[in-house]
Protein backbone atom coordinates (compact mmCIF):
# COMPACT_ATOMS: atom_id res chain seq x y z
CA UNK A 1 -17.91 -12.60 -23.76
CA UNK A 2 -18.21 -12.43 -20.04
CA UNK A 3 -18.18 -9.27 -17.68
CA UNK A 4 -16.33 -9.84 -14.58
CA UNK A 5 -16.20 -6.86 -12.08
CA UNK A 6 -12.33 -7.06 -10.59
CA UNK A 7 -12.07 -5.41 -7.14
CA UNK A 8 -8.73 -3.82 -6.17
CA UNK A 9 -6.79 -4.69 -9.40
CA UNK A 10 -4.74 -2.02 -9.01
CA UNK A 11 -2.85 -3.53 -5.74
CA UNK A 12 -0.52 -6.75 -5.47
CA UNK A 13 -2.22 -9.66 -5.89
CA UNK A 14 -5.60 -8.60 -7.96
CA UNK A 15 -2.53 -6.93 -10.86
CA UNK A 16 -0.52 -10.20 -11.13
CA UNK A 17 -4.25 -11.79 -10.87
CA UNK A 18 -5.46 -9.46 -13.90
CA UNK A 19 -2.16 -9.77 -15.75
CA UNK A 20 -2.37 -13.95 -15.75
CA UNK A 21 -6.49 -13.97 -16.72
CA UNK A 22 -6.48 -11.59 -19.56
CA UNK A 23 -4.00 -13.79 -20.92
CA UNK A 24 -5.39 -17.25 -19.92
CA UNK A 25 -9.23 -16.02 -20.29
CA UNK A 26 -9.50 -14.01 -23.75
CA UNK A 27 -13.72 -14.46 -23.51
CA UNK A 28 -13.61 -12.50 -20.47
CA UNK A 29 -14.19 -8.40 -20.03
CA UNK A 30 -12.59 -7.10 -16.89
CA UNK A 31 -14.37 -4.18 -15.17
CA UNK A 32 -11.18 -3.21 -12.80
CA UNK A 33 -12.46 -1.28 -9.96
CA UNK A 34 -9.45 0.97 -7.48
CA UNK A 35 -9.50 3.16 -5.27
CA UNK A 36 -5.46 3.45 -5.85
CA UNK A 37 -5.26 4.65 -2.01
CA UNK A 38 -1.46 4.00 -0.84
CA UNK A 39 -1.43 0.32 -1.61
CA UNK A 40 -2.88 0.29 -4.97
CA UNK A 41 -0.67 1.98 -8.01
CA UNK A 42 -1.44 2.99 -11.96
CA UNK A 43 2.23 1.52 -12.44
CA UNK A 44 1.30 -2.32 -11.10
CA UNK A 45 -1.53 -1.97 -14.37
CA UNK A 46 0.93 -1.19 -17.06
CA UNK A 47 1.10 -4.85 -18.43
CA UNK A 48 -2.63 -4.49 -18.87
CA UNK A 49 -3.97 -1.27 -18.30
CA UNK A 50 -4.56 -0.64 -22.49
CA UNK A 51 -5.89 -4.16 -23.07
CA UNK A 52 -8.94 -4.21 -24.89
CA UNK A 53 -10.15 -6.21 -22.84
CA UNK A 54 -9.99 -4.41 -19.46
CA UNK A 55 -11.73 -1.16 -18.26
CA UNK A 56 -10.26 0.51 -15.30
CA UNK A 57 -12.48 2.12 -12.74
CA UNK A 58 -11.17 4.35 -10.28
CA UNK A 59 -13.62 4.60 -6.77
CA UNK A 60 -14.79 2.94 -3.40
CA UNK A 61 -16.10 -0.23 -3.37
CA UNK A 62 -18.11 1.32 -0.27
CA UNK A 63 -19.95 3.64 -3.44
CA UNK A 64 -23.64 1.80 -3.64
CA UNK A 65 -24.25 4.25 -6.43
CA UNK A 66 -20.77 3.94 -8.19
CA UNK A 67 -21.49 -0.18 -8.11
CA UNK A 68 -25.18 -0.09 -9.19
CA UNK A 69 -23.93 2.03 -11.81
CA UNK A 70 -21.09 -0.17 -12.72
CA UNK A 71 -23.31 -3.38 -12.73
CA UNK A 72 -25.92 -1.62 -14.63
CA UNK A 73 -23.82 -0.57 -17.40
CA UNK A 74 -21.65 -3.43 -17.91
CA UNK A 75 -23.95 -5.77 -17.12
CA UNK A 76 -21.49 -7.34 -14.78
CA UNK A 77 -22.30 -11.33 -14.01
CA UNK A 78 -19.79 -12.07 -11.79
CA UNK A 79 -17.33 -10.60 -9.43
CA UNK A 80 -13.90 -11.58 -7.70
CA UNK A 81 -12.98 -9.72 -4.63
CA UNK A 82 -9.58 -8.55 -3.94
CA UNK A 83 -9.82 -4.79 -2.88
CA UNK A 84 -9.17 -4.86 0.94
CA UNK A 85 -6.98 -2.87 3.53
CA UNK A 86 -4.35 -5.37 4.50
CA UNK A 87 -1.21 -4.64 6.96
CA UNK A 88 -2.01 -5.70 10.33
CA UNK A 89 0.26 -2.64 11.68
CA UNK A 90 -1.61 -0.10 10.07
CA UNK A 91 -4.97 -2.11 11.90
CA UNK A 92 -3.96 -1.53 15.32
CA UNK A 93 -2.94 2.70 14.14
CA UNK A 94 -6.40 2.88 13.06
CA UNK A 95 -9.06 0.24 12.49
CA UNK A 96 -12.08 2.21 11.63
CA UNK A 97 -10.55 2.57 7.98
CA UNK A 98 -10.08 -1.82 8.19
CA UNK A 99 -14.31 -2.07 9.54
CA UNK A 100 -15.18 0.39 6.66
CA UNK A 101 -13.44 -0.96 3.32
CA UNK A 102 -13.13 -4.73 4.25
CA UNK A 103 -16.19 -5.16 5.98
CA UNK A 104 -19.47 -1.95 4.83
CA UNK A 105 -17.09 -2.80 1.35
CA UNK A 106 -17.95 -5.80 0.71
CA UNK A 107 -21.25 -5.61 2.61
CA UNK A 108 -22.17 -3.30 -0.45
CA UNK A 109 -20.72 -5.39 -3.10
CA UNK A 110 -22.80 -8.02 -1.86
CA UNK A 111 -26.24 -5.94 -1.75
CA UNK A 112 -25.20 -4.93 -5.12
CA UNK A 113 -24.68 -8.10 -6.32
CA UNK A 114 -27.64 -9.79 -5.05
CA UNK A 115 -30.04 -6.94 -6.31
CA UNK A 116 -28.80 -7.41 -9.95
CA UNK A 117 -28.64 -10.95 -10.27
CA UNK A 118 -31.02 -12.45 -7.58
CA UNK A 119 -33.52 -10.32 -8.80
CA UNK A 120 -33.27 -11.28 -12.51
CA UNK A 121 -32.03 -14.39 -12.47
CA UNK A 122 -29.82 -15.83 -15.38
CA UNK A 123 -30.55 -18.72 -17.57
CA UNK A 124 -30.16 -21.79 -15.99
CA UNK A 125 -27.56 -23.15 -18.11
CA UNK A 126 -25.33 -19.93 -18.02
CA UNK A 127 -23.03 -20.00 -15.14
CA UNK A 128 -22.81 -16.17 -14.37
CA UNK A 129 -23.47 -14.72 -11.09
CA UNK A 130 -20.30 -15.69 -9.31
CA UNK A 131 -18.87 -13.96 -5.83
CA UNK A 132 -15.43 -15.20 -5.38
CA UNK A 133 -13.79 -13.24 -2.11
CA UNK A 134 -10.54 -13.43 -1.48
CA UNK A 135 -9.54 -13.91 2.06
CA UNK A 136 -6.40 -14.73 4.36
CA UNK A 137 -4.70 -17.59 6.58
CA UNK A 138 -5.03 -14.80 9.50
CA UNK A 139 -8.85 -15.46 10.17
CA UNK A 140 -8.11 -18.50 11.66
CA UNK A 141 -5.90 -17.23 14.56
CA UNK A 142 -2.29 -18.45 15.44
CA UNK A 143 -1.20 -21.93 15.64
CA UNK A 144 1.68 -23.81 18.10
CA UNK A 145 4.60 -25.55 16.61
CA UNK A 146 2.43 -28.15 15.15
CA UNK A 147 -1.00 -28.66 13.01
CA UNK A 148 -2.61 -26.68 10.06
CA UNK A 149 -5.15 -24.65 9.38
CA UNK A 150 -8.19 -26.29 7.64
CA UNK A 151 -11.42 -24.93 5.59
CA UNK A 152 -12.77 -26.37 8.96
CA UNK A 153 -10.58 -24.79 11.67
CA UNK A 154 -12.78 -21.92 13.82
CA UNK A 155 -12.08 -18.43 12.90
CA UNK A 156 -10.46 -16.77 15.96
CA UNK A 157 -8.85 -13.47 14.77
CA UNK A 158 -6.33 -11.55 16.90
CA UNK A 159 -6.25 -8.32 15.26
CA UNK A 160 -8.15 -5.57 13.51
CA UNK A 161 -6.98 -6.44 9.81
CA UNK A 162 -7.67 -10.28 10.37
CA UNK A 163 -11.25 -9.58 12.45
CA UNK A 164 -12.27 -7.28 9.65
CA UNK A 165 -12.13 -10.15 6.87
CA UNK A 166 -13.17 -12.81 9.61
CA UNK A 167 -16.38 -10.68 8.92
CA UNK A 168 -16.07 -10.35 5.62
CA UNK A 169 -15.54 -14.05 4.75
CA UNK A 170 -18.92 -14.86 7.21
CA UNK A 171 -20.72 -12.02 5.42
CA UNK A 172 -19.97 -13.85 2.25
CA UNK A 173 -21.58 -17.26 3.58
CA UNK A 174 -24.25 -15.45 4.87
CA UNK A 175 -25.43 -14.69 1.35
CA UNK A 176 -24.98 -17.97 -0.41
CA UNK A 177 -27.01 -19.76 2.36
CA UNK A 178 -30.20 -17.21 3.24
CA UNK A 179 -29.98 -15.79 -0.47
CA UNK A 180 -28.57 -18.45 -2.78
CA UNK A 181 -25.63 -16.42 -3.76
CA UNK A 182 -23.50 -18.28 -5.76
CA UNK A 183 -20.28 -17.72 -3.51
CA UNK A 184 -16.77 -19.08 -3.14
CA UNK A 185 -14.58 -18.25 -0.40
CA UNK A 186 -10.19 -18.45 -1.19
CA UNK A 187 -8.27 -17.91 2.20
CA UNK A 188 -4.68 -17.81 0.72
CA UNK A 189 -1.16 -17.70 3.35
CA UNK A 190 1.41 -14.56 2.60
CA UNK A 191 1.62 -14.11 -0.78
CA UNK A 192 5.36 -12.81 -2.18
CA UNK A 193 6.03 -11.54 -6.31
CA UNK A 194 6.38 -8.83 -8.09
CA UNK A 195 4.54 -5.56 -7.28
CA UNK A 196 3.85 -6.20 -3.44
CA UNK A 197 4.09 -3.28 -1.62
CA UNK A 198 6.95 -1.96 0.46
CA UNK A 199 5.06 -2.35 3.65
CA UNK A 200 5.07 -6.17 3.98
CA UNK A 201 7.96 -8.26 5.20
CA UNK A 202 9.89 -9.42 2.05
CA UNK A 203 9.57 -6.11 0.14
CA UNK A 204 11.63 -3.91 3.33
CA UNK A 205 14.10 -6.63 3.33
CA UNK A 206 14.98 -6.25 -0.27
CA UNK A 207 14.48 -2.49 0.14
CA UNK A 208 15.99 -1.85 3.03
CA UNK A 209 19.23 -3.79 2.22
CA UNK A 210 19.75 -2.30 -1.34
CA UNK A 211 19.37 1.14 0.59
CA UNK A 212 22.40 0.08 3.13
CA UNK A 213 20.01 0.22 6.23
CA UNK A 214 18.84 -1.72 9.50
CA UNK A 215 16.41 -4.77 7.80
CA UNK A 216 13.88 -4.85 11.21
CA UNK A 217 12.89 -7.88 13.02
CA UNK A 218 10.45 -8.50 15.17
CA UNK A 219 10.87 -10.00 18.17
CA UNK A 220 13.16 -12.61 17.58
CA UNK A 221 12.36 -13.70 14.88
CA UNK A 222 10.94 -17.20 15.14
CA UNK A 223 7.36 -16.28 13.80
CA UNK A 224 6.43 -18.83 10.73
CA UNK A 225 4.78 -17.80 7.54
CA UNK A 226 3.54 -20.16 5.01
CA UNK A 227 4.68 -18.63 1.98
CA UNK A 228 3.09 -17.91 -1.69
CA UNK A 229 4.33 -17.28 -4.61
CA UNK A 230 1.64 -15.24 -6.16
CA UNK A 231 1.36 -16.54 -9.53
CA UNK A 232 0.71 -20.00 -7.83
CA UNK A 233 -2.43 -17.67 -6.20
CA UNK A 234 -3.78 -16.54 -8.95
CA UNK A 235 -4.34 -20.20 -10.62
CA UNK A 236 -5.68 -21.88 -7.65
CA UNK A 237 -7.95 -18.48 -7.81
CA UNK A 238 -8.58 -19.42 -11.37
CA UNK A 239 -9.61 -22.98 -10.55
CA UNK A 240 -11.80 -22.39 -7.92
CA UNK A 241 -13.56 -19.26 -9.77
CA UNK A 242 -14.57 -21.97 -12.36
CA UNK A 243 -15.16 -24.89 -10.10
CA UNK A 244 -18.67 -24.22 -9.67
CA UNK A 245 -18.10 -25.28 -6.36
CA UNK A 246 -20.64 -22.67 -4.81
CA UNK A 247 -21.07 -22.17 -1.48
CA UNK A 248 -17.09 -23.81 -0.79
CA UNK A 249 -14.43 -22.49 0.96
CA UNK A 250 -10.94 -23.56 -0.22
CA UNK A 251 -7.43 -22.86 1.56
CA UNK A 252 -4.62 -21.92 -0.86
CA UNK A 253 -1.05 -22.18 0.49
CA UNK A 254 2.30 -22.86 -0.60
CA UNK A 255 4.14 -25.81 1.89
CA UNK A 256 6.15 -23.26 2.76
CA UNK A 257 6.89 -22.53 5.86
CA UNK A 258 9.91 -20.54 7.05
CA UNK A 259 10.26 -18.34 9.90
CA UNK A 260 11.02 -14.40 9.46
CA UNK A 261 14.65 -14.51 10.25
CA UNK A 262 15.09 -17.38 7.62
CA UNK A 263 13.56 -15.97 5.32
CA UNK A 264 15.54 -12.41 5.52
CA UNK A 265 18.39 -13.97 5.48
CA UNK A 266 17.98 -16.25 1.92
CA UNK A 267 17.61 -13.01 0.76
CA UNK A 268 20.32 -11.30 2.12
CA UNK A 269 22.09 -14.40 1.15
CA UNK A 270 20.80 -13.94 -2.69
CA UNK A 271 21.56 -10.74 -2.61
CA UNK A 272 25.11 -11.44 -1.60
CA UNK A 273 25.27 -13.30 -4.81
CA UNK A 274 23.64 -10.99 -7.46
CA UNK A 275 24.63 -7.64 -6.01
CA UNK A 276 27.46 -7.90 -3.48
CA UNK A 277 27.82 -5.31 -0.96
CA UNK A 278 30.58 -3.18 -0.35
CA UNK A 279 31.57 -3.99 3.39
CA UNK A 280 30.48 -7.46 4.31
CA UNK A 281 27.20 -8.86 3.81
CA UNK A 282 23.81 -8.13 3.64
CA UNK A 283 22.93 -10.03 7.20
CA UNK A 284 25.05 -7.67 8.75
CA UNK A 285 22.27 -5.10 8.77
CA UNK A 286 19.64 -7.35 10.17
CA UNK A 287 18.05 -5.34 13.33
CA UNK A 288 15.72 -7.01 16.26
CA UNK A 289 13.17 -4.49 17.09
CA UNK A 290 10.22 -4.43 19.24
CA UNK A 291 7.94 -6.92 18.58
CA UNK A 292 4.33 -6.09 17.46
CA UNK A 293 0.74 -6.21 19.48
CA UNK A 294 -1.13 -9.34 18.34
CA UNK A 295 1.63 -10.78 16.69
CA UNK A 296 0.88 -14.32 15.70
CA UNK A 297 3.14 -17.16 15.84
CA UNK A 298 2.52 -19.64 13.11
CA UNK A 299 0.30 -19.66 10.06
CA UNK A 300 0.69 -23.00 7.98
CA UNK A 301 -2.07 -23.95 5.39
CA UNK A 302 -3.38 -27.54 4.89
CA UNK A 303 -4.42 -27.23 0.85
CA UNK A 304 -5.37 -30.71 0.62
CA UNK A 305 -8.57 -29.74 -0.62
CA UNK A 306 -8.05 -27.58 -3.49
CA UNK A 307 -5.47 -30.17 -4.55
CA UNK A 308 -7.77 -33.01 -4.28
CA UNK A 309 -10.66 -31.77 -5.96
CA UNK A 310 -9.08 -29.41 -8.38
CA UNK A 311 -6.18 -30.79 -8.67
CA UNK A 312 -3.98 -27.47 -8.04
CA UNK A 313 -1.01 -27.65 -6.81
CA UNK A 314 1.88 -24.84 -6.52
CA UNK A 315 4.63 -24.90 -9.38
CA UNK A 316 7.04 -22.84 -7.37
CA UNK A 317 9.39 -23.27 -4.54
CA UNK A 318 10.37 -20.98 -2.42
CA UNK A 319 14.04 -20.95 -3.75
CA UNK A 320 12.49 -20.26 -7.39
CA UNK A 321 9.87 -17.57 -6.14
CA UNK A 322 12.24 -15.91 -3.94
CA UNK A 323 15.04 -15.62 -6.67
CA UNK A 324 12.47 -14.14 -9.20
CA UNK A 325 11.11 -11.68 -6.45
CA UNK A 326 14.79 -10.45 -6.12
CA UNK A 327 15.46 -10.64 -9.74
CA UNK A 328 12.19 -8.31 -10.34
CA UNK A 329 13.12 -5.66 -7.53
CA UNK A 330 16.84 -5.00 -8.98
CA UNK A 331 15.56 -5.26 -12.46
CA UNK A 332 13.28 -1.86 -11.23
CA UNK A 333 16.18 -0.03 -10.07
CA UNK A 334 18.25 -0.26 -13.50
């Protein structure tokens, strides 16, 4: 059996993440470790939360004495690294919170890390000691109508939330190359599924139609998203954890792209379809607001690389994501 410490498994991605391992992984022990501020919820753990296989820990990953305590006692050997504050909007409202979890967070997971296992190194022939943060498209800036972002495209980060992991992900190099940390970087584009929370973009259009009221846009619109579906994330996640590819960065996205407006209305669309609205249609609500500070233009991920060396490759189109996303949502309100 192995003893992976799971950071935020309690929020969106690191619960579908935990869900899919425990039942791909059955030699594995998951340590999950949760604040459960705002974005993180007991209810996105029910699949899992009485496995025998998985622990649930509830504190800061910014706790040097909760992690050395953790790593002591479970003898933790490796570590994938979700738990992060991630809405841009709530970035520009207050950043401080961003610079302490994303950045003195996983600072101290690091430290942590490095004491236990650099210290008292493994057996050559066992592959434990594994870092594997989880990052975003939004380090690399905002792109023009054309091109892609690549493991090799400069990080130039235009807000708060994206500077903060910027950090993070450099933090992260920092220790496999002065310290030999056996790291692995994953910068994934927007994620969509089951259990994201209400503040990001799909989840308010779904919300705020089935609730009969204004579906925001920003701007006008035209901003471009490559788009996730997360159970695609959490096997290229998978892959790379077990690559042994240490040291590596590797971009996951999903081909595709769509811009905001598009994408509200295939939903309003779908919605039309599965639970028709009284008067009219769902579009009909769609409101233009102001649009945000540091509001980038176009993210779109080149994954060439994870598909070429590890052969990953996402199962899902948008259509089929998008459909079960809805199907999920109404299926809650039943």
């Amino acid at each position: 059996m192995r003893n992976i410490l799971i950071t935020g498994g309690a929020g969106f991605i690191g619960s579908n993440f935990i869900h899919y391992f425990l039942t791909t992984h059955p030699h594995y022990r998951i340590y999950n470790l949760d604040l459960l501020t705002y974005a993180g919820k007991i209810e996105n753990m029910s699949e899992f939360f009485k496995h025998p296989n998985h622990t649930f820990i509830q504190g800061d990953i910014c706790d040097k004495k909760l992690l050395n305590q953790i790593f002591q006692t479970y003898q933790i050997d490796s570590v994938i690294h979700f738990a992060a504050e991630s809405h841009v909007d709530n970035s520009i409202c207050a950043p401080n919170i961003f610079i302490k979890t994303n950045i003195e967070g996983t600072f101290a997971l690091l430290e942590t890390a490095y004491h236990h296992w650099m210290h008292k190194p493994f057996k050559p022939k066992n592959p434990h000691g594994i870092f594997h943060h989880i990052s975003t498209d939004e380090v690399y800036g905002s792109l023009g109508d054309q091109g892609y972002f690549t493991e090799n495209t400069p990080y130039a980060p235009n807000s708060p939330y994206s500077a903060s992991k910027a950090s993070s992900d450099m933090l992260v190099r920092s220790y496999h190359h002065t310290y030999g940390l056996k790291t692995l970087i994953t910068n994934c584009s927007n994620n969509y599924g089951p259990k994201q929370h209400d503040e990001k973009l799909i989840p308010t259009i779904i919300r705020q139609s089935l609730s009969n009221k204004p579906i925001p846009i920003y701007g006008d619109g035209l901003n471009v998203r490559d788009w996730l579906y997360v159970e695609d994330h959490c096997r290229g996640i998978d892959l790379v954890f077990h690559s042994n590819q240490y040291g590596e960065t590797y971009n996951i996205g999903g081909n595709n792209e769509h811009t905001n407006i598009a994408i509200t209305q295939t939903i309003c669309s779908i919605l039309d379809e599965l639970m028709p609205r009284k008067n009219g249609s769902y579009s009909d609500l769609i409101t233009y607001v102001q649009d945000r500070a540091g509001h980038d233009r176009r993210y779109a991920i080149d994954a060439t690389k994870i598909k070429t060396q590890l052969g990953w490759e996402p199962r899902f189109s948008f259509d089929q994501g998008i459909k079960k996303t809805i199907e999920w949502y109404l299926k809650l309100r039943r």
